[in-house]
C-alpha atoms as a PDB file:
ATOM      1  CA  UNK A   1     -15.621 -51.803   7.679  1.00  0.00           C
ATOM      2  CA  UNK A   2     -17.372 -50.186   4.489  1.00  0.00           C
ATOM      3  CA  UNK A   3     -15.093 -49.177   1.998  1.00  0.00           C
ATOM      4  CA  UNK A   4     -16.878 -46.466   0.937  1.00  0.00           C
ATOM      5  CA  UNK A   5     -16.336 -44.483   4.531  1.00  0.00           C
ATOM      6  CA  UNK A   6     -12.704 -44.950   3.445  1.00  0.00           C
ATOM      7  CA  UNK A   7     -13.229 -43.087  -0.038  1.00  0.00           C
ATOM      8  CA  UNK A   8     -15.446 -40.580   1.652  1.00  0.00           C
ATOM      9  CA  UNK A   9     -12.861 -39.330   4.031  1.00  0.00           C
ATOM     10  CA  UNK A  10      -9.838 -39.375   2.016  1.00  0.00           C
ATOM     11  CA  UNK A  11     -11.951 -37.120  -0.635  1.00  0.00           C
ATOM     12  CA  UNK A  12     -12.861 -34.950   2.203  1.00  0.00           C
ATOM     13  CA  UNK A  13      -9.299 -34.967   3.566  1.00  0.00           C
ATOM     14  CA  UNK A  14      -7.866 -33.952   0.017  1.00  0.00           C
ATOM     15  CA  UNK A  15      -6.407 -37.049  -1.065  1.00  0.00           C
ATOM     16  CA  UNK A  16      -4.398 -35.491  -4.021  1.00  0.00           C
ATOM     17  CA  UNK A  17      -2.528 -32.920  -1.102  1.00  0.00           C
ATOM     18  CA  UNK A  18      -2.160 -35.984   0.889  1.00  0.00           C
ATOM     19  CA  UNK A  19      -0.101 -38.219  -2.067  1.00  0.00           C
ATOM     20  CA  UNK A  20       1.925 -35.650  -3.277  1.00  0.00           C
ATOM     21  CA  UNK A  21       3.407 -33.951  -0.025  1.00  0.00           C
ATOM     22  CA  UNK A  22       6.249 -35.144   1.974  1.00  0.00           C
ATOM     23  CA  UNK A  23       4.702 -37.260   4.102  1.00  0.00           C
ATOM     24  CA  UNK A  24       2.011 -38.939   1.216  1.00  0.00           C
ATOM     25  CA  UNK A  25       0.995 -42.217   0.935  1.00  0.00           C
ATOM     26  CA  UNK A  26      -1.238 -44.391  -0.782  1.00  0.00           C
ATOM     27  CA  UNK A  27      -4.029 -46.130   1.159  1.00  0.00           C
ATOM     28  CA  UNK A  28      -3.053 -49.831   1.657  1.00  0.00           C
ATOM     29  CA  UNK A  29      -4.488 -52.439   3.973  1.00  0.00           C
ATOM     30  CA  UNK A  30      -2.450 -52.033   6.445  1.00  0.00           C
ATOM     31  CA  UNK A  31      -3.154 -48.274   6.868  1.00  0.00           C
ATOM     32  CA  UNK A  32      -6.534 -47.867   5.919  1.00  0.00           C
ATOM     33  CA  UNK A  33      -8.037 -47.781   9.654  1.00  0.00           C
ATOM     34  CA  UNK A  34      -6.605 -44.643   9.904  1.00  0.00           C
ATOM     35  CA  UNK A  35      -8.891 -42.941   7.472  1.00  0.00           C
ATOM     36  CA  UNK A  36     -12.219 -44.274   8.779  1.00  0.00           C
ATOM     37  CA  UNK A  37     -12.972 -41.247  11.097  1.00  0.00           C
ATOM     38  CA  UNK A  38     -13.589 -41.931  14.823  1.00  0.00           C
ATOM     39  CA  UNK A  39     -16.897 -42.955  16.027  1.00  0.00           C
ATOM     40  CA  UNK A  40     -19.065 -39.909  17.164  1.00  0.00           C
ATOM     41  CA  UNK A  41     -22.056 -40.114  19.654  1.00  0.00           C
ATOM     42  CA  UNK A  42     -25.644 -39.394  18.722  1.00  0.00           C
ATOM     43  CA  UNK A  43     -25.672 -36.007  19.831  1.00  0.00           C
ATOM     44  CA  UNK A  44     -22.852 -34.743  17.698  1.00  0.00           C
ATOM     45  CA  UNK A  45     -24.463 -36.673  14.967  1.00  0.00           C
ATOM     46  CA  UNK A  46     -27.382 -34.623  15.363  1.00  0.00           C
ATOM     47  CA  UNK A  47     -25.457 -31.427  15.540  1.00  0.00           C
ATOM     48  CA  UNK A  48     -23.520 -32.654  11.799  1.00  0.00           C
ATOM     49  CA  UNK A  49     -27.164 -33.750  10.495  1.00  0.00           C
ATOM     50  CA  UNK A  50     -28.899 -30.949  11.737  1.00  0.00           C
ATOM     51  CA  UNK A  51     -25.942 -28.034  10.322  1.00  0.00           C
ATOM     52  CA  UNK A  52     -25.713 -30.326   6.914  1.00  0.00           C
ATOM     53  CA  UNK A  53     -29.653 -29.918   6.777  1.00  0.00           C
ATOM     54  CA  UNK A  54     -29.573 -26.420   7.365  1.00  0.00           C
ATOM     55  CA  UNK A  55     -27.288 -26.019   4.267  1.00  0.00           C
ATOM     56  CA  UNK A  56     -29.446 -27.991   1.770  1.00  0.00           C
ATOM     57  CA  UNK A  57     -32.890 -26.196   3.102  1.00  0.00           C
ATOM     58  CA  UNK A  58     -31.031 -22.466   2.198  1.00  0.00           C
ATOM     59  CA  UNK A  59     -29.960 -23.964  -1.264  1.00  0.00           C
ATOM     60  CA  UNK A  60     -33.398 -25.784  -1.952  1.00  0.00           C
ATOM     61  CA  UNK A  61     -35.911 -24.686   0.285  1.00  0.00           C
ATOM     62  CA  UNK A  62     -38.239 -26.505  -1.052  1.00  0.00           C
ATOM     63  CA  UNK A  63     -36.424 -29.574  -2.358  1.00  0.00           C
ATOM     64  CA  UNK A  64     -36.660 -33.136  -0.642  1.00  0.00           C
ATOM     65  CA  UNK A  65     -33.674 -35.361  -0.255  1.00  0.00           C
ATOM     66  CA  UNK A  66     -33.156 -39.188   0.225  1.00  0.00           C
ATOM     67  CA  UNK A  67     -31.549 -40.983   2.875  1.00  0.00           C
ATOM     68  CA  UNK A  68     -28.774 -41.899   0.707  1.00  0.00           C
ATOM     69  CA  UNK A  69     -28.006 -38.361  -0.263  1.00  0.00           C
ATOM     70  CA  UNK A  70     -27.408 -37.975   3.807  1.00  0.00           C
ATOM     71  CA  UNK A  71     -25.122 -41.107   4.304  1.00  0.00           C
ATOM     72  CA  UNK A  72     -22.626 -40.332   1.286  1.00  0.00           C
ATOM     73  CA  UNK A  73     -22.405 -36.413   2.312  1.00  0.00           C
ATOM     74  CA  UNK A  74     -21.708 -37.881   6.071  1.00  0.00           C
ATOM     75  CA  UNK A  75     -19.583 -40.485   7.552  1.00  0.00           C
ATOM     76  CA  UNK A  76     -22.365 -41.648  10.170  1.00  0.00           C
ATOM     77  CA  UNK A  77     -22.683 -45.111  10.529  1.00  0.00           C
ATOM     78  CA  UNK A  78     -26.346 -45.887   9.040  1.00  0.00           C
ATOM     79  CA  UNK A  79     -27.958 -46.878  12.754  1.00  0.00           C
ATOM     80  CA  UNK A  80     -27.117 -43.499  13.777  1.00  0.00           C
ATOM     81  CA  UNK A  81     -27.813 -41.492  10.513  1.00  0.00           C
ATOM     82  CA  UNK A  82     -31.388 -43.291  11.543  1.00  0.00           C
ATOM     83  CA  UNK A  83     -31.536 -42.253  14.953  1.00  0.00           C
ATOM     84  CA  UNK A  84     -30.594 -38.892  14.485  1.00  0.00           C
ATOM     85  CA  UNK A  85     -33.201 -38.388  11.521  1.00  0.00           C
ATOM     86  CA  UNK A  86     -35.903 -39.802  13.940  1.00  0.00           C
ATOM     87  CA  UNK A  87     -34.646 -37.094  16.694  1.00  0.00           C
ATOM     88  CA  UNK A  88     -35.015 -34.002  14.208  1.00  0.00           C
ATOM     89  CA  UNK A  89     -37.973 -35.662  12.734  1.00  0.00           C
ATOM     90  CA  UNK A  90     -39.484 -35.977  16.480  1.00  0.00           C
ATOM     91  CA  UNK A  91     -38.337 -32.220  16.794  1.00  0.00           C
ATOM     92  CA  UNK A  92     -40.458 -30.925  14.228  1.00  0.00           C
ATOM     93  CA  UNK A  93     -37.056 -30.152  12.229  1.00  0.00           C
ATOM     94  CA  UNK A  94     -37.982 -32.340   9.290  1.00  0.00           C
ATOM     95  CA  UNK A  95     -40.579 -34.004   7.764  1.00  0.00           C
ATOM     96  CA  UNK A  96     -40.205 -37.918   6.164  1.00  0.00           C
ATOM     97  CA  UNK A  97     -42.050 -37.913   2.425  1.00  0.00           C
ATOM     98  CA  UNK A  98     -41.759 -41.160   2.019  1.00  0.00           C
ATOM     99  CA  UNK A  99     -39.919 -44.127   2.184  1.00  0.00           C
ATOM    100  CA  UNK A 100     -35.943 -42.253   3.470  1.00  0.00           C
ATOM    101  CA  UNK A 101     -37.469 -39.303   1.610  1.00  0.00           C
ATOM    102  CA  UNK A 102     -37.205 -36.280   3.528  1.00  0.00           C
ATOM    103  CA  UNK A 103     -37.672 -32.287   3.531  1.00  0.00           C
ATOM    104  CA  UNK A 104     -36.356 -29.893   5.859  1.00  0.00           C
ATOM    105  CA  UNK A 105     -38.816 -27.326   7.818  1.00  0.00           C
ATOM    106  CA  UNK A 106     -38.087 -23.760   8.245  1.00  0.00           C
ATOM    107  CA  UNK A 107     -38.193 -24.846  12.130  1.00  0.00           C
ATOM    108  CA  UNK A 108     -34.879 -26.169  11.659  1.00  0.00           C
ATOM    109  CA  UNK A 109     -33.551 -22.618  11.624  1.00  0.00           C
ATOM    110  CA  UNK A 110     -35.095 -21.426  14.919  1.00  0.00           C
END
């Protein structure tokens, strides 16, 4: 398992509120599986991509963003941050810049 996914969700779950309630804890080997997240399937990864996506394109319409901007702000394994890119890219929803370089489409919001 990456260690980062672990970081990611204990940011996004608050760690701080998490350590200094009643029922806190610090993240030890033992309990760590429990903050990976749960495996999603490709459509729902779509859905996360595509709503995340939507979000950037209203701050920075015109701004591109990398591939590894997308897998820290998600916790998508990397085969289906890949897949799901390719869908929306397929889709007309974005548009690949470069090498994991990507820009959103106003299609996106349709």
């Amino acid at each position: 398992m990456d260690s980062h996914k672990v970081l990611n969700n204990h940011v996004k779950a608050d760690s701080l509120d998490l350590l200094s309630g009643d029922r806190g804890r610090v993240l030890t080997s033992s309990n760590f599986r429990e903050c990976l997240g749960h495996e999603i399937s490709e459509i729902e990864a779509e859905e996360l991509l595509r709503t995340l996506l939507r979000s950037w394109a209203r701050v920075h319409p015109t701004g591109a963003l990398e591939l590894k901007d997308l897998y820290v702000s998600t916790d998508l394994t990397p085969e289906i941050l890949r897949r799901a890119l390719e869908e929306l890219e397929y889709q007309d929803h974005i548009k690949e810049l470069g090498q994991n370089v990507y820009v959103v489409k106003e299609k996106i919001f349709a």
